[in-house]
C-alpha atoms as a PDB file:
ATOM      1  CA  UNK A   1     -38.941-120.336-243.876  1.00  0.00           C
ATOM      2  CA  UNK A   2     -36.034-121.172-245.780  1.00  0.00           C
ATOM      3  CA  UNK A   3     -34.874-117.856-246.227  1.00  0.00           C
ATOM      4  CA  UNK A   4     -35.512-116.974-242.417  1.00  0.00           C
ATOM      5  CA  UNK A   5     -33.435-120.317-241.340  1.00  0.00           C
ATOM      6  CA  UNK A   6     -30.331-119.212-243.706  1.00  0.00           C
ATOM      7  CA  UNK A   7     -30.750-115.257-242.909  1.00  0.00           C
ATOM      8  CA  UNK A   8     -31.108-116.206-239.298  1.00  0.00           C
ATOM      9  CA  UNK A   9     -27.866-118.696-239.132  1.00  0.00           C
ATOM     10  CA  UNK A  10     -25.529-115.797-241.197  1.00  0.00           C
ATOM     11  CA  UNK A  11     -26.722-113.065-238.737  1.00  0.00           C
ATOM     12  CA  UNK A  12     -25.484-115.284-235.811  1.00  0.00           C
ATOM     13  CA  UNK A  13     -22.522-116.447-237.248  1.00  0.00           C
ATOM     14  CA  UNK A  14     -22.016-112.925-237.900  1.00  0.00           C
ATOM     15  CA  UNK A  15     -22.240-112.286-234.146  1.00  0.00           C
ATOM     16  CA  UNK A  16     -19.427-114.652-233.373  1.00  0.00           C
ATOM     17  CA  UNK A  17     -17.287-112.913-235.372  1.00  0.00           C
ATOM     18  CA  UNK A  18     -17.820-109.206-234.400  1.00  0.00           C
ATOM     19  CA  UNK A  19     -17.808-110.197-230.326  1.00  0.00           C
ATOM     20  CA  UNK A  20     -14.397-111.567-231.267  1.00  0.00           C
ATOM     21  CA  UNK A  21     -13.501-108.494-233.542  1.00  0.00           C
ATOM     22  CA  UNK A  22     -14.852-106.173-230.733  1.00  0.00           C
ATOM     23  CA  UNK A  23     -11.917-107.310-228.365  1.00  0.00           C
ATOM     24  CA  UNK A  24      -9.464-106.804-230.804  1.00  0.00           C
ATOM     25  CA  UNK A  25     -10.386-103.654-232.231  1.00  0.00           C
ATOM     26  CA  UNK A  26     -10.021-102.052-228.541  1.00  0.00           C
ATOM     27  CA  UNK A  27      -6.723-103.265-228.245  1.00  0.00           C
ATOM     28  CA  UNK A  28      -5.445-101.880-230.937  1.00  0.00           C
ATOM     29  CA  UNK A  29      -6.933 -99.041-230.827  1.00  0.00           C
ATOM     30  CA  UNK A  30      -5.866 -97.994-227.603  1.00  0.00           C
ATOM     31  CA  UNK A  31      -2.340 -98.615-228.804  1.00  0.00           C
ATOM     32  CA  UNK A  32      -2.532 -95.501-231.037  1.00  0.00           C
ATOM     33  CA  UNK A  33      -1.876 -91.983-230.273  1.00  0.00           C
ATOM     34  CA  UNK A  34      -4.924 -90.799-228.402  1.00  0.00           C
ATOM     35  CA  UNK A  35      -4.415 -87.331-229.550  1.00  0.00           C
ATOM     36  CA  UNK A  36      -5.961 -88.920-233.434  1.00  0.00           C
ATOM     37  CA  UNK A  37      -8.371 -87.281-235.018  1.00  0.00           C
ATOM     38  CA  UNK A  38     -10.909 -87.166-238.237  1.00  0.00           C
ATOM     39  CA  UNK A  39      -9.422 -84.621-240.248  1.00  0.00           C
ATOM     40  CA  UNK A  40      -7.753 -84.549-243.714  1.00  0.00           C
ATOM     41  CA  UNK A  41      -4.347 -83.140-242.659  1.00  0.00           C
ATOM     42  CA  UNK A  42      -3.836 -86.709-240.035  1.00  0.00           C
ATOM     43  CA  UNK A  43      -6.670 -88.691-241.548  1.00  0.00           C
ATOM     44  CA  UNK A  44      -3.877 -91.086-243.457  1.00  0.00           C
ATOM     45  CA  UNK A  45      -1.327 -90.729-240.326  1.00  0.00           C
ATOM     46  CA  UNK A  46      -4.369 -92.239-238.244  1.00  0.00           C
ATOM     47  CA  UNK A  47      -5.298 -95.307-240.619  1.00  0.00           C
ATOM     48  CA  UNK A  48      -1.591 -96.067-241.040  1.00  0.00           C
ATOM     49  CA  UNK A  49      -0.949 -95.963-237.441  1.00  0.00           C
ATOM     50  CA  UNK A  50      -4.251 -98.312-237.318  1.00  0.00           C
ATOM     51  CA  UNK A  51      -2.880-100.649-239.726  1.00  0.00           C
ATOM     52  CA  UNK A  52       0.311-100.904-238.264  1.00  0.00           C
ATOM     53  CA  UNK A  53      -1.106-102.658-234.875  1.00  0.00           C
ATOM     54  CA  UNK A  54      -1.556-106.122-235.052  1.00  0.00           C
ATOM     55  CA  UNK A  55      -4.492-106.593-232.929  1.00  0.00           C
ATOM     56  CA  UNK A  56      -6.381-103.862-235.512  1.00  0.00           C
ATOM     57  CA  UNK A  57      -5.185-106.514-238.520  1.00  0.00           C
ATOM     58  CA  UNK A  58      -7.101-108.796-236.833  1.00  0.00           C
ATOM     59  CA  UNK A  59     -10.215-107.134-236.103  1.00  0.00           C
ATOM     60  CA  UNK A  60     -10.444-106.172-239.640  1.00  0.00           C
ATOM     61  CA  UNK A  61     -10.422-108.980-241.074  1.00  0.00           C
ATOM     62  CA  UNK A  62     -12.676-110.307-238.525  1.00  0.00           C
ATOM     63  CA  UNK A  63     -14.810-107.586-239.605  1.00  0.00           C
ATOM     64  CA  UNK A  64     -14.978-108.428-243.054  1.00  0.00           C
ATOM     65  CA  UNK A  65     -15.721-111.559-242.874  1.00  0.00           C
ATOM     66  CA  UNK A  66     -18.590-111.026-240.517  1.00  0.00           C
ATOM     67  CA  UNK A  67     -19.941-108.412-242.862  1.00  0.00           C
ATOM     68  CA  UNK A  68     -20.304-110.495-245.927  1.00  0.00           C
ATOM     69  CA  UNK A  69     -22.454-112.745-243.401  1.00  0.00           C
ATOM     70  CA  UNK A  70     -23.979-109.895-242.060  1.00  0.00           C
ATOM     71  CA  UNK A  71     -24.712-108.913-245.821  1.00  0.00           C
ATOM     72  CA  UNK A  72     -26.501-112.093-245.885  1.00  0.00           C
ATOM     73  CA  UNK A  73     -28.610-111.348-243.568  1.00  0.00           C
ATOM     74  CA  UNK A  74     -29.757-108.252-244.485  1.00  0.00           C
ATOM     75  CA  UNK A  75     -30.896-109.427-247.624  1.00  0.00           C
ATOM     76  CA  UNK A  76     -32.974-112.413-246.724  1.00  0.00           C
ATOM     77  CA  UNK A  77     -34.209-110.283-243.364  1.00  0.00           C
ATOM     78  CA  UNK A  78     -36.512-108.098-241.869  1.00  0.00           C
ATOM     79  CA  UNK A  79     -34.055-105.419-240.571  1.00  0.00           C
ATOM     80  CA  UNK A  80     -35.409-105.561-237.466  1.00  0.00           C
ATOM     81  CA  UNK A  81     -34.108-108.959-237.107  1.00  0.00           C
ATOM     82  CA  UNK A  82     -31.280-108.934-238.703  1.00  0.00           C
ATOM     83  CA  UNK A  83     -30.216-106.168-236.322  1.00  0.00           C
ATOM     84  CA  UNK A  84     -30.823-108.081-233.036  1.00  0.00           C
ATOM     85  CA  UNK A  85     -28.836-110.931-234.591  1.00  0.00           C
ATOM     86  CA  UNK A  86     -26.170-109.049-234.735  1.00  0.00           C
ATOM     87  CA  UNK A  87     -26.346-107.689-231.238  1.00  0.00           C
ATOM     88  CA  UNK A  88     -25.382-111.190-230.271  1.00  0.00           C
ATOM     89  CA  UNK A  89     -22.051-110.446-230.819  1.00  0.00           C
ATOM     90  CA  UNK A  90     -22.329-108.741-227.024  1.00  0.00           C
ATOM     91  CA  UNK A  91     -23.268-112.508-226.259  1.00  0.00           C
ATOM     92  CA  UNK A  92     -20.394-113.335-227.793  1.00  0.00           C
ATOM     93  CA  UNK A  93     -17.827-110.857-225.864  1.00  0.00           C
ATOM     94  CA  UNK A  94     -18.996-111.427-222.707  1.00  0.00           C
ATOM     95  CA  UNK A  95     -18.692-115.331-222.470  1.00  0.00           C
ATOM     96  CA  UNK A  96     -15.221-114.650-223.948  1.00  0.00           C
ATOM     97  CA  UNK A  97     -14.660-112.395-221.262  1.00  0.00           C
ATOM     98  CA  UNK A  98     -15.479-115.011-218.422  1.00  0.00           C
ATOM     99  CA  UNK A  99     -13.221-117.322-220.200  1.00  0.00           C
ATOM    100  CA  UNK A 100     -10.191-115.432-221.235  1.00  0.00           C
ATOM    101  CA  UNK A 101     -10.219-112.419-219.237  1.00  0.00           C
ATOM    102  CA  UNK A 102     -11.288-113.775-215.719  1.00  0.00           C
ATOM    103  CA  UNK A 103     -14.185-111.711-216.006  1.00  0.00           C
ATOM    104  CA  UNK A 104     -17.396-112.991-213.707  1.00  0.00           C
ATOM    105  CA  UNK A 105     -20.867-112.533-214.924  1.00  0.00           C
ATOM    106  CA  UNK A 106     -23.076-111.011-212.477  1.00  0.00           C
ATOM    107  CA  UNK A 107     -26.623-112.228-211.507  1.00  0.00           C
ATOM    108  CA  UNK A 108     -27.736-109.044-214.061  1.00  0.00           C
ATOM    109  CA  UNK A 109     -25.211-109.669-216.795  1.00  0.00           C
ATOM    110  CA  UNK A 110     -26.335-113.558-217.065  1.00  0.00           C
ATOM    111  CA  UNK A 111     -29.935-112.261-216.749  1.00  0.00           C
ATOM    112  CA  UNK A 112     -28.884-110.265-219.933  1.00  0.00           C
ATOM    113  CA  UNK A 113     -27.559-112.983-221.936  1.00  0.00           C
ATOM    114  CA  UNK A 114     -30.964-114.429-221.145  1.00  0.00           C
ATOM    115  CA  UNK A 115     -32.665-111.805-222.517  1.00  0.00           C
ATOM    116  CA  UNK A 116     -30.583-111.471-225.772  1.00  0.00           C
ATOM    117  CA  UNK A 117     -31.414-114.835-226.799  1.00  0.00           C
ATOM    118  CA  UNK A 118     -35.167-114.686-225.250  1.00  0.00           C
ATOM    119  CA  UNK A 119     -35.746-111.416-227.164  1.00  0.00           C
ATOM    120  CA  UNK A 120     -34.167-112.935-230.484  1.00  0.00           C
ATOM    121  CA  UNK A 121     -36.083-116.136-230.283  1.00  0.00           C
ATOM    122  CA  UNK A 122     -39.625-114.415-229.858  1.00  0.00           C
ATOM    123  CA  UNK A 123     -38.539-112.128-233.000  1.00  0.00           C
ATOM    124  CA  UNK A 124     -37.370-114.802-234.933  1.00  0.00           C
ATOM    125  CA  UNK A 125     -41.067-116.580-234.259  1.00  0.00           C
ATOM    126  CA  UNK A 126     -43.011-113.099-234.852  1.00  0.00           C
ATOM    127  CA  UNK A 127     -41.027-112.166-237.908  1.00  0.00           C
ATOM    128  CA  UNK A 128     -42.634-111.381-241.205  1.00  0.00           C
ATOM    129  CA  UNK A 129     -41.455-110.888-244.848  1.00  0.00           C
ATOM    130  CA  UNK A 130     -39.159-108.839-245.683  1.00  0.00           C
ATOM    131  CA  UNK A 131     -39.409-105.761-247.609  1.00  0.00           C
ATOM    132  CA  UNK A 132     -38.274-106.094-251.101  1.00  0.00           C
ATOM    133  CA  UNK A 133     -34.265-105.386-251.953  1.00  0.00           C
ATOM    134  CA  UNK A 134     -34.737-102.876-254.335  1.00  0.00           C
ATOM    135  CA  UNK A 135     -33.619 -98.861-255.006  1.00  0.00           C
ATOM    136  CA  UNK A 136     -35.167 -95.993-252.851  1.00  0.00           C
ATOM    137  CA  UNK A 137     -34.423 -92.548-254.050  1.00  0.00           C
ATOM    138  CA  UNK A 138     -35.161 -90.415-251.146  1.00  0.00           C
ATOM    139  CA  UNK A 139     -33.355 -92.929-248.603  1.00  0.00           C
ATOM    140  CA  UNK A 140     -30.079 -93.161-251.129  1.00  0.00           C
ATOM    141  CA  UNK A 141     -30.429 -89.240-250.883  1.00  0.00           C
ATOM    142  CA  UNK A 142     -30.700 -89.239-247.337  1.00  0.00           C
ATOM    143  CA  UNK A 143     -27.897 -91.426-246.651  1.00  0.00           C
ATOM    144  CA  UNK A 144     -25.596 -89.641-248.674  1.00  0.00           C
ATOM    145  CA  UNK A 145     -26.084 -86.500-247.181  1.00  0.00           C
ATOM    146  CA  UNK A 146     -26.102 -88.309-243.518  1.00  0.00           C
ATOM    147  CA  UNK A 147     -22.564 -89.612-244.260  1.00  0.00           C
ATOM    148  CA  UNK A 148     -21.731 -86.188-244.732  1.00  0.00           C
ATOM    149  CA  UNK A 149     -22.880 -84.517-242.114  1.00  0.00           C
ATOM    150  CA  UNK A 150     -21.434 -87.261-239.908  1.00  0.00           C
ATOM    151  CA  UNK A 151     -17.852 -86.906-241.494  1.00  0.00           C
ATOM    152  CA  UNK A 152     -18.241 -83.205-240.702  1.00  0.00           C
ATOM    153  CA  UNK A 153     -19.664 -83.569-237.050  1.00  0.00           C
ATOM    154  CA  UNK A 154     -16.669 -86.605-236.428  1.00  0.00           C
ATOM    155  CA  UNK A 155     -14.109 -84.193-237.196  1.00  0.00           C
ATOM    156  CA  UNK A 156     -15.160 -81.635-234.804  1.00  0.00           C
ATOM    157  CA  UNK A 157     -15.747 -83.916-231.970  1.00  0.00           C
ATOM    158  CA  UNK A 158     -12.440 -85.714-232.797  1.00  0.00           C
ATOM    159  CA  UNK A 159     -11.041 -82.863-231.517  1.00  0.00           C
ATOM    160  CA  UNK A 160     -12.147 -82.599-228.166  1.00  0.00           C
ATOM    161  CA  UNK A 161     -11.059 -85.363-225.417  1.00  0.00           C
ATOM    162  CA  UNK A 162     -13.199 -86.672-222.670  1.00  0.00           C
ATOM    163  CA  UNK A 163     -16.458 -88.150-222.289  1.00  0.00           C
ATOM    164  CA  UNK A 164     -18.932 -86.315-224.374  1.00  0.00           C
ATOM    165  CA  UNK A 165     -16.522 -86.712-227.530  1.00  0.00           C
ATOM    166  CA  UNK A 166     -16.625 -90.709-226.937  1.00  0.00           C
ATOM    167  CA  UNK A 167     -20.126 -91.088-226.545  1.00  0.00           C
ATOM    168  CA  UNK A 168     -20.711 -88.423-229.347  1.00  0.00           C
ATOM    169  CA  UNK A 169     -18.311 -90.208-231.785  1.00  0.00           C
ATOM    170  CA  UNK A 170     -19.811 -93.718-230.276  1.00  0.00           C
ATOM    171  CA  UNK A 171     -23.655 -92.508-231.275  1.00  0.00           C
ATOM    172  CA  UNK A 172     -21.811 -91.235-234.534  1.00  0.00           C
ATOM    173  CA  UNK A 173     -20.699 -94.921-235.531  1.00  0.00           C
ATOM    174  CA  UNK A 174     -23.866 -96.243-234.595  1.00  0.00           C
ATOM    175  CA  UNK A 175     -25.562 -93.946-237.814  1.00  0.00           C
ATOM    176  CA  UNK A 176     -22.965 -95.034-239.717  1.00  0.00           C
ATOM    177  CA  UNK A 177     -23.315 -98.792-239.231  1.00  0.00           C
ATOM    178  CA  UNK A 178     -27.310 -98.419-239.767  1.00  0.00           C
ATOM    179  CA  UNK A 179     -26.393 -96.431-243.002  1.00  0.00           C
ATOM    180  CA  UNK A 180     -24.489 -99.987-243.930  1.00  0.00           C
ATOM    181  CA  UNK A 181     -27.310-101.372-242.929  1.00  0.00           C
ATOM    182  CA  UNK A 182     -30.311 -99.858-244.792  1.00  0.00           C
ATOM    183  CA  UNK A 183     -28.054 -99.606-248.138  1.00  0.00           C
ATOM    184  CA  UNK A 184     -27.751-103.299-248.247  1.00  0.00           C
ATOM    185  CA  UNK A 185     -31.152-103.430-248.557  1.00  0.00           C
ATOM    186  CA  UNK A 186     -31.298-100.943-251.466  1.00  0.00           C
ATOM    187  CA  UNK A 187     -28.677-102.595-253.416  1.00  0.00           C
ATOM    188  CA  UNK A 188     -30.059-103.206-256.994  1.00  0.00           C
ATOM    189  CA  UNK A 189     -28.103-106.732-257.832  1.00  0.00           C
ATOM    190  CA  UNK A 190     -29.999-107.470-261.100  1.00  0.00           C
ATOM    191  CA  UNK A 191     -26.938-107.372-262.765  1.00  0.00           C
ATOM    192  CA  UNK A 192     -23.918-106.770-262.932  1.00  0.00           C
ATOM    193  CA  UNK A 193     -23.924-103.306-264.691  1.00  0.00           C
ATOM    194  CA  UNK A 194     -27.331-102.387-262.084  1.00  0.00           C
ATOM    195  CA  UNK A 195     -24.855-103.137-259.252  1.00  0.00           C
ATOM    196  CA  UNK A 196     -22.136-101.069-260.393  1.00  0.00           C
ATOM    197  CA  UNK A 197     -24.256 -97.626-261.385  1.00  0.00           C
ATOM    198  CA  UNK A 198     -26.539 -98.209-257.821  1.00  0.00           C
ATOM    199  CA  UNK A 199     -25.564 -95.815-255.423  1.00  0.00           C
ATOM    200  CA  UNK A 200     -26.097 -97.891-252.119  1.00  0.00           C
ATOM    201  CA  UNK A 201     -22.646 -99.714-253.872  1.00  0.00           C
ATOM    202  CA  UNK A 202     -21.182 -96.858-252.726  1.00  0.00           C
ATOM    203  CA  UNK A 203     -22.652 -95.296-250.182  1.00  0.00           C
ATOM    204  CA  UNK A 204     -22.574 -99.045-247.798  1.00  0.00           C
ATOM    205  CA  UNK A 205     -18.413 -99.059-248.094  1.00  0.00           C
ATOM    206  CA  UNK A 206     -18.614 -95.335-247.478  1.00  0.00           C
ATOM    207  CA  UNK A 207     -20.949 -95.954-244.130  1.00  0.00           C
ATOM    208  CA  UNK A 208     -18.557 -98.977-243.044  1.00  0.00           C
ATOM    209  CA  UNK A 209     -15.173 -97.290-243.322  1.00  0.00           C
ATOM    210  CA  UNK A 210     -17.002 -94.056-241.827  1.00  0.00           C
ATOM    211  CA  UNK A 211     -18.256 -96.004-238.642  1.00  0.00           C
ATOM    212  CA  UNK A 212     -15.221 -98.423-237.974  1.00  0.00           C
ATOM    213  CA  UNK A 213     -12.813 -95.563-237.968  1.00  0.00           C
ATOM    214  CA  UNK A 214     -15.269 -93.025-235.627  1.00  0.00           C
ATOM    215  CA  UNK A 215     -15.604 -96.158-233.211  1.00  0.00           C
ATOM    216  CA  UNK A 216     -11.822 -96.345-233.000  1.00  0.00           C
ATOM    217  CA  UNK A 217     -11.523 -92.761-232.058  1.00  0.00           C
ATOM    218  CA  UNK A 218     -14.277 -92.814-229.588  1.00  0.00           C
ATOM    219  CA  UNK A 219     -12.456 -96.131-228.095  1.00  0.00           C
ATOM    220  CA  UNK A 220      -9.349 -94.217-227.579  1.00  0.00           C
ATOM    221  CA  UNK A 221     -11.113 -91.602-226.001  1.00  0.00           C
ATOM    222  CA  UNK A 222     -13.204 -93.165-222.814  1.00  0.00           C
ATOM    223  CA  UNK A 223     -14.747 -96.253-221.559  1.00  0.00           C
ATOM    224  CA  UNK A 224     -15.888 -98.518-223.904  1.00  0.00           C
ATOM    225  CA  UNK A 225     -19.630 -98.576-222.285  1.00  0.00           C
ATOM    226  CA  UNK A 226     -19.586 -95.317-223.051  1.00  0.00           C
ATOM    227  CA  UNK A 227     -18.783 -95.952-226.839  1.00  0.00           C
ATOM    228  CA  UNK A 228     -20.091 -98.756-227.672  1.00  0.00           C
ATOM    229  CA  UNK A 229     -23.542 -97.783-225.559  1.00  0.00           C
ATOM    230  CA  UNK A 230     -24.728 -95.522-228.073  1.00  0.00           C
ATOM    231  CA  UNK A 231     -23.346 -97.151-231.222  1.00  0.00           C
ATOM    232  CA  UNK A 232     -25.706-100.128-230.476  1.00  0.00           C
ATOM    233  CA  UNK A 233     -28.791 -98.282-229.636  1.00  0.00           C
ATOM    234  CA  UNK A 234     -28.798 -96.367-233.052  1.00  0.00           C
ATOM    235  CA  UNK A 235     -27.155 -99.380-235.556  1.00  0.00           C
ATOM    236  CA  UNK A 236     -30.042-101.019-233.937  1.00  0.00           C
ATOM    237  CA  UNK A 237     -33.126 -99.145-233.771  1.00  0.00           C
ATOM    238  CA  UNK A 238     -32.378 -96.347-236.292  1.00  0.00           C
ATOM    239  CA  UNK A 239     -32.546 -99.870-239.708  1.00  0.00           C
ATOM    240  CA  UNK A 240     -35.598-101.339-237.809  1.00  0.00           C
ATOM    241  CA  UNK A 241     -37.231 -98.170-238.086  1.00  0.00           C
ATOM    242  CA  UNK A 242     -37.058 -97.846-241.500  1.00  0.00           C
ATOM    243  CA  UNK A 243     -37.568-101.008-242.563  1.00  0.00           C
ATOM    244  CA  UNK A 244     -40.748-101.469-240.695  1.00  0.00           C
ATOM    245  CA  UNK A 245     -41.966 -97.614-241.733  1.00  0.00           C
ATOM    246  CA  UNK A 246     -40.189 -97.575-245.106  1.00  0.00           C
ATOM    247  CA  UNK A 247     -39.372-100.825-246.410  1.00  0.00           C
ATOM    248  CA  UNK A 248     -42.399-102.810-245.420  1.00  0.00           C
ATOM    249  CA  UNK A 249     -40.679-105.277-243.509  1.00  0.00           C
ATOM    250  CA  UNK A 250     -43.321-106.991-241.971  1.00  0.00           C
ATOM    251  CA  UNK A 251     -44.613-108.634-238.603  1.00  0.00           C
ATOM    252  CA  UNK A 252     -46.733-111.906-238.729  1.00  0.00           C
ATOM    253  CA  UNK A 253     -50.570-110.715-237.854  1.00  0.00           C
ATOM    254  CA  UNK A 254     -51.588-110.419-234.423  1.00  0.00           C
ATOM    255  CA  UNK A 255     -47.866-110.681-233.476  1.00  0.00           C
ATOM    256  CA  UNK A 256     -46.692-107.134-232.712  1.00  0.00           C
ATOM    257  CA  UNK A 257     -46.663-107.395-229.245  1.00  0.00           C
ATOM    258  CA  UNK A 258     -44.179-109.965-228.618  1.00  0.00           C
ATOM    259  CA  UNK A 259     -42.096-108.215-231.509  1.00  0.00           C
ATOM    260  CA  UNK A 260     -41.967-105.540-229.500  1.00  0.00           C
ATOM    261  CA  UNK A 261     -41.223-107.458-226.408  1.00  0.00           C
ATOM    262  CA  UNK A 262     -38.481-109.347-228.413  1.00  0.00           C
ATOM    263  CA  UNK A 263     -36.696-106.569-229.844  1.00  0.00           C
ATOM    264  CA  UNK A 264     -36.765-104.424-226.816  1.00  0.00           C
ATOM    265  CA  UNK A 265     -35.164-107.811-224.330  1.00  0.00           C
ATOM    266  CA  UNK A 266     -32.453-108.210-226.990  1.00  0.00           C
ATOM    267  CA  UNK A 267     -31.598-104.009-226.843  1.00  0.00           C
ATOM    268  CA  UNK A 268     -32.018-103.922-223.366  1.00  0.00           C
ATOM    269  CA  UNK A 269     -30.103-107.012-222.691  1.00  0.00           C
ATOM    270  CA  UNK A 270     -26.943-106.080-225.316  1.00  0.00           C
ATOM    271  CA  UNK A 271     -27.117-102.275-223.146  1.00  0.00           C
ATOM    272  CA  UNK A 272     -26.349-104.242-220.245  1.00  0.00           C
ATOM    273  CA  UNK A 273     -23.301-106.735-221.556  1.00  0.00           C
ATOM    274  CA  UNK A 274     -21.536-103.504-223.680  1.00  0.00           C
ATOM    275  CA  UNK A 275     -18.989-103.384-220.619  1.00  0.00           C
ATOM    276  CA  UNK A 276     -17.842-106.600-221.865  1.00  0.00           C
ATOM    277  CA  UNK A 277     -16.211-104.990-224.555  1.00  0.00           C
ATOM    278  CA  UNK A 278     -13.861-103.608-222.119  1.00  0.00           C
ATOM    279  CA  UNK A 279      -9.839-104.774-222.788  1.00  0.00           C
ATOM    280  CA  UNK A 280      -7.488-103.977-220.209  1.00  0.00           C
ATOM    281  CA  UNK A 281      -4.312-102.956-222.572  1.00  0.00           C
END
């Protein structure tokens, strides 16, 4: 219980920080040349152009900070859980939105941010142990390759405006932020010198850097719903997945149903608010 209270607080205060991040990340992404794309010849052009926008500063470090809590999370977790924590953040963007941006929730968006917290309550309540944190060759092996072959796939829808780049690029951020995901929970941490030779201390950096900078293309690209739609779905479903089928992260006994119930109110629900993520620039 303990561990569930703590994991459960640093997933949420997590939240906060990425609904806040969210906003800024838009605007400054939008403020850079929207002909940008993953490939090595304007790859450092792009980041410096990033870095160069305010707004971007400040999402980063936003970022950052609500990683190391997100870390948190993921360690003390069930994936599944940790996951829908962090899909508070959509919580998070839209109340900011009715309060900074003169943005009115709808009977369905309000019903939403009911559901978010409904769905996250009744997994919180249903949640088991987690897995254990420990090294998994063929899922190390898989992400590697995965970061790969989403590098390679980035680069060639980079190139191509329009909506089926954005949501492409959008669904490609998504894997990356579940590879962040699933290698914190791989992390060997017995020491110092474990940490250091582990791959997952690679490949999670790797995944991060991968995902934030395919989001900010696919944000330049088209609608925000339209990038941020499919990110969510797979950084959401794609860790629970394998931590329930891989990583034995468990479900108290007799509880599945509402666990099921809970995780699909909170997905539905953060589908719903991802509009809120919209920045007029």
């Amino acid at each position: 219980m303990p561990d569930l209270f703590l994991g459960l607080s640093a997933a949420l205060a997590a939240a906060v920080l990425f609904g806040i991040a969210a906003i800024l990340q838009a605007v400054g992404s939008r403020k850079v040349p929207t002909e940008s794309e993953l490939n090595p010849r304007r790859f450092f052009s792009f980041v410096v152009a990033l870095l160069r926008q305010p707004a971007f500063l400040g999402a980063l470090a936003l970022q950052l900070a609500g990683f190391v809590l997100h870390f948190v999370a993921l360690r003390l977790l069930p994936l599944y859980l940790a996951q829908a924590g962090i899909a508070v953040s959509l919580v998070v963007t839209a109340l900011l939105a009715t309060r900074l941006m003169s943005d009115q929730l709808s009977l369905l968006e309000w019903s939403a941010v009911i559901a978010v917290c409904v769905g996250l309550g009744l997994l919180a309540v249903a949640a088991g142990h987690a897995g254990a944190n420990a090294p998994h060759h063929a899922l190390t092996v898989g992400i590697a390759v995965g970061l790969v072959a989403i590098a390679v796939l980035g680069g060639v829808a980079s190139r191509s405006p329009g909506g089926a780049s954005t949501a492409i690029l959008g669904l490609l951020a998504g894997l990356g932020y579940a590879g962040v995901a699933i290698s914190a929970r791989l992390l060997d941490d017995s020491s110092i010198g474990a940490l250091l030779s582990s791959p997952s201390s690679y490949t999670l950096p790797l995944s991060g850097a991968l995902a934030f900078i395919l989001y900010s293309l696919a944000l330049q690209r088209g609608s925000v719903t339209l990038a941020t739609t499919p990110m969510i779905a797979l950084q959401t479903i794609t860790p629970a997945a394998v931590g329930v089928f891989v990583l034995d992260d468990a479900v108290r006994a007799g509880w599945w149903p509402l666990a099921v119930l809970g995780f699909l109110l909170s997905a539905a629900g953060s589908l719903v608010l991802v509009r809120f993520e919209s920045v007029k620039v």
